[in-house]
N, C-alpha and C. Protein backbone atom coordinates (compact mmCIF):
# COMPACT_ATOMS: atom_id res chain seq x y z
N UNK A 1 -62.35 -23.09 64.35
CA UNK A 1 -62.59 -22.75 62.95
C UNK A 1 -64.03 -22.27 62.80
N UNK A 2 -64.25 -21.06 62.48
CA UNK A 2 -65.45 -20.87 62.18
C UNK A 2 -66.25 -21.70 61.23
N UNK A 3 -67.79 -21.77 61.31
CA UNK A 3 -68.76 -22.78 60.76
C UNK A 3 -68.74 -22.33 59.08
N UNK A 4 -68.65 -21.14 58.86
CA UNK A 4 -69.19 -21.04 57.16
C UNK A 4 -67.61 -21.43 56.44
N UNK A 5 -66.53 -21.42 57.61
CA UNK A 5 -65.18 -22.20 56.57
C UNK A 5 -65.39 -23.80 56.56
N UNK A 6 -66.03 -24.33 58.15
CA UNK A 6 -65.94 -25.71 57.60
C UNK A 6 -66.94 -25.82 57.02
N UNK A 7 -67.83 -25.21 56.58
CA UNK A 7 -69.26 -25.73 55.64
C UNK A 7 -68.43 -25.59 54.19
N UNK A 8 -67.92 -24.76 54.02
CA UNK A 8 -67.64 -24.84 52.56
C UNK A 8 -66.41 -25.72 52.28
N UNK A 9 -65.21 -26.17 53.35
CA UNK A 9 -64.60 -27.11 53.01
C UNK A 9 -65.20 -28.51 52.63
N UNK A 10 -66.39 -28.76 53.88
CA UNK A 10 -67.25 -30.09 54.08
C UNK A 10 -68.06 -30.32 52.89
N UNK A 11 -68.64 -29.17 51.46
CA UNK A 11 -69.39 -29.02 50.91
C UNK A 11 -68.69 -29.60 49.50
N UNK A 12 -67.13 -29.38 49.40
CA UNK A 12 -66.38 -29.30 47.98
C UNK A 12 -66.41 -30.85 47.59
N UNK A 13 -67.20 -31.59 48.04
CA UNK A 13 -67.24 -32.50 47.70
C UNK A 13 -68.30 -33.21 46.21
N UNK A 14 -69.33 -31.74 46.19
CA UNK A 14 -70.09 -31.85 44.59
C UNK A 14 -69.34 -30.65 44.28
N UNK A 15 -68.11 -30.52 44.19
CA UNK A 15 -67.95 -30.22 43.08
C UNK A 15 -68.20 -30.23 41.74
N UNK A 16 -68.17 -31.38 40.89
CA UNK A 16 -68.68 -32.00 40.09
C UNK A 16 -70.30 -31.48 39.48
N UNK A 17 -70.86 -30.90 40.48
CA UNK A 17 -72.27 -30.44 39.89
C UNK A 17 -72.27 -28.85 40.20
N UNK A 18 -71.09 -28.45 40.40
CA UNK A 18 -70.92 -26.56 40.73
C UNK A 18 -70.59 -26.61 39.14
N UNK A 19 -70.88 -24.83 39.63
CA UNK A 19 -70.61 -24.03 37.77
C UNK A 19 -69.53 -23.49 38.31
N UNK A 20 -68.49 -23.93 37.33
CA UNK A 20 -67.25 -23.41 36.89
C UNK A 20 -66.45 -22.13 37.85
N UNK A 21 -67.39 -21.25 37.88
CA UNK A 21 -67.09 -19.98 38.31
C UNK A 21 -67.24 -19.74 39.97
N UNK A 22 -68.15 -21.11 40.30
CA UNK A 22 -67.89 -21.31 42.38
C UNK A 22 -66.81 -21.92 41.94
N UNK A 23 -66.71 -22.77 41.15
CA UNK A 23 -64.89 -23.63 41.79
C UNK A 23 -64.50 -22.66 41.73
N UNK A 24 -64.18 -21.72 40.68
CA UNK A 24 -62.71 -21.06 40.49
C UNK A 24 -62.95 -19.76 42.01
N UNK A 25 -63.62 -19.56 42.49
CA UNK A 25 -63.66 -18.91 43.97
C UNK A 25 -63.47 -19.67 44.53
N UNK A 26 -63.69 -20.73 45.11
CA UNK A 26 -63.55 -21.58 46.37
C UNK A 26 -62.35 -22.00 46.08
N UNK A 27 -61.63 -22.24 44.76
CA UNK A 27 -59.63 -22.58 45.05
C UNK A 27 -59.10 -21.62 45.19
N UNK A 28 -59.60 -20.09 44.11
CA UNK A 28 -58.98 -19.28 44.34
C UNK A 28 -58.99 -18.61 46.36
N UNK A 29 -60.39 -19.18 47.07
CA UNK A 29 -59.97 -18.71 48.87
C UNK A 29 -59.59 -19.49 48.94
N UNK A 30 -59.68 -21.02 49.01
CA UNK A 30 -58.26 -21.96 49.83
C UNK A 30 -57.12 -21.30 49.43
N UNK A 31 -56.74 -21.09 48.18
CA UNK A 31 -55.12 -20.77 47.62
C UNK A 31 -54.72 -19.60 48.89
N UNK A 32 -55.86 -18.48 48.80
CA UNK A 32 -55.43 -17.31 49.64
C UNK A 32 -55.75 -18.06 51.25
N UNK A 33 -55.98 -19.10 51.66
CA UNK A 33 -56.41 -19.78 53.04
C UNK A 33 -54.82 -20.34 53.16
N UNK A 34 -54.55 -20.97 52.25
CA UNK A 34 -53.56 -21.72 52.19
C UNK A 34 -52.07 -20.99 52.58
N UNK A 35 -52.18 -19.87 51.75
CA UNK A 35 -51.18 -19.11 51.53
C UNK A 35 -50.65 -18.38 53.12
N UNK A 36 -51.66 -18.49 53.68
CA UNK A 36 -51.83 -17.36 55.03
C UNK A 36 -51.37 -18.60 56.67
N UNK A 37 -52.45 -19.85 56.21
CA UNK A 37 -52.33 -20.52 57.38
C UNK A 37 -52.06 -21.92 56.98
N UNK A 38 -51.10 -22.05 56.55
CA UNK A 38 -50.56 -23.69 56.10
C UNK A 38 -50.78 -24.58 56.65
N UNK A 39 -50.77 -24.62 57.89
CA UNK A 39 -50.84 -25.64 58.46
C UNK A 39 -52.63 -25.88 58.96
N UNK A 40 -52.97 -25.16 59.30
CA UNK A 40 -54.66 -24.90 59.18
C UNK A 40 -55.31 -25.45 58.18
N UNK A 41 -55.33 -25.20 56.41
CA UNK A 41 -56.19 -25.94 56.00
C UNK A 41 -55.27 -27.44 55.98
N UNK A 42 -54.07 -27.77 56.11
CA UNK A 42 -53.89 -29.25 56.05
C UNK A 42 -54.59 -30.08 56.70
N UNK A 43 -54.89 -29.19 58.05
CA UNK A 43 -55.78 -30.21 59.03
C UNK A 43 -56.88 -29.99 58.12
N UNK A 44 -57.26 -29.08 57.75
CA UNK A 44 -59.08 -29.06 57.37
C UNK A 44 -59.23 -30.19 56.33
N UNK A 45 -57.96 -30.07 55.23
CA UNK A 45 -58.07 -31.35 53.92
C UNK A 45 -58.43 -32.06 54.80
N UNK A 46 -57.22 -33.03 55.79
CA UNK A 46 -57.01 -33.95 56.30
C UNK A 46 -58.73 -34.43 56.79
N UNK A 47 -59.55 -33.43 57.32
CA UNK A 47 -61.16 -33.69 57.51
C UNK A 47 -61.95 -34.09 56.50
N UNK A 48 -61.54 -32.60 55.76
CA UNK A 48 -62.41 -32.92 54.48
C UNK A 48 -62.21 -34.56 53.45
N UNK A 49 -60.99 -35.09 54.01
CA UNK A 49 -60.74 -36.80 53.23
C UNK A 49 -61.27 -37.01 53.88
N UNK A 50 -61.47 -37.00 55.30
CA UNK A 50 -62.57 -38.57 56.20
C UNK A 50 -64.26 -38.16 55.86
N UNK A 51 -63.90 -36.90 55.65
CA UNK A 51 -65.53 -36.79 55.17
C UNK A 51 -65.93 -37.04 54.56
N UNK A 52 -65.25 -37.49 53.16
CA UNK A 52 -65.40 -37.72 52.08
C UNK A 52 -65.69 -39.25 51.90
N UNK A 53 -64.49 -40.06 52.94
CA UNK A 53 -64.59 -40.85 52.75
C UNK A 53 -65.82 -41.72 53.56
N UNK A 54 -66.25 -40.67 54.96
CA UNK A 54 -67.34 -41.27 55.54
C UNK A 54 -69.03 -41.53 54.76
N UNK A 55 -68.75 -39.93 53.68
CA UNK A 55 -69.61 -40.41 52.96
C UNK A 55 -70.04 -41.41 51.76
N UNK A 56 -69.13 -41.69 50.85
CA UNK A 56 -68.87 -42.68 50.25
C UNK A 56 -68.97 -44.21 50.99
């Protein structure tokens, strides 16, 4: 997986302090990520929860 996809999966985690208009790009490329390689970002979620949860 290239580094600037897992940086921005690893990153969606402040969401919460983005403006409106990065979320609506960063779902609108997962949606088109999603759409293309299904099984690809499941693993990436599946990261992005332990990451989440490692940081918490």
């Amino acid at each position: 997986m290239p580094n600037y996809l897992k940086l921005t999966l690893n990153y969606l985690h402040v969401f919460t302090i983005t403006p409106t208009y990065t979320q609506r790009y960063i779902l609108k490329y997962n949606l088109l990520r999603f759409c293309s390689h299904q099984a690809w970002i499941t693993k990436a979620n599946f990261n992005h929860f332990s990451l989440q949860e490692f940081i918490a």
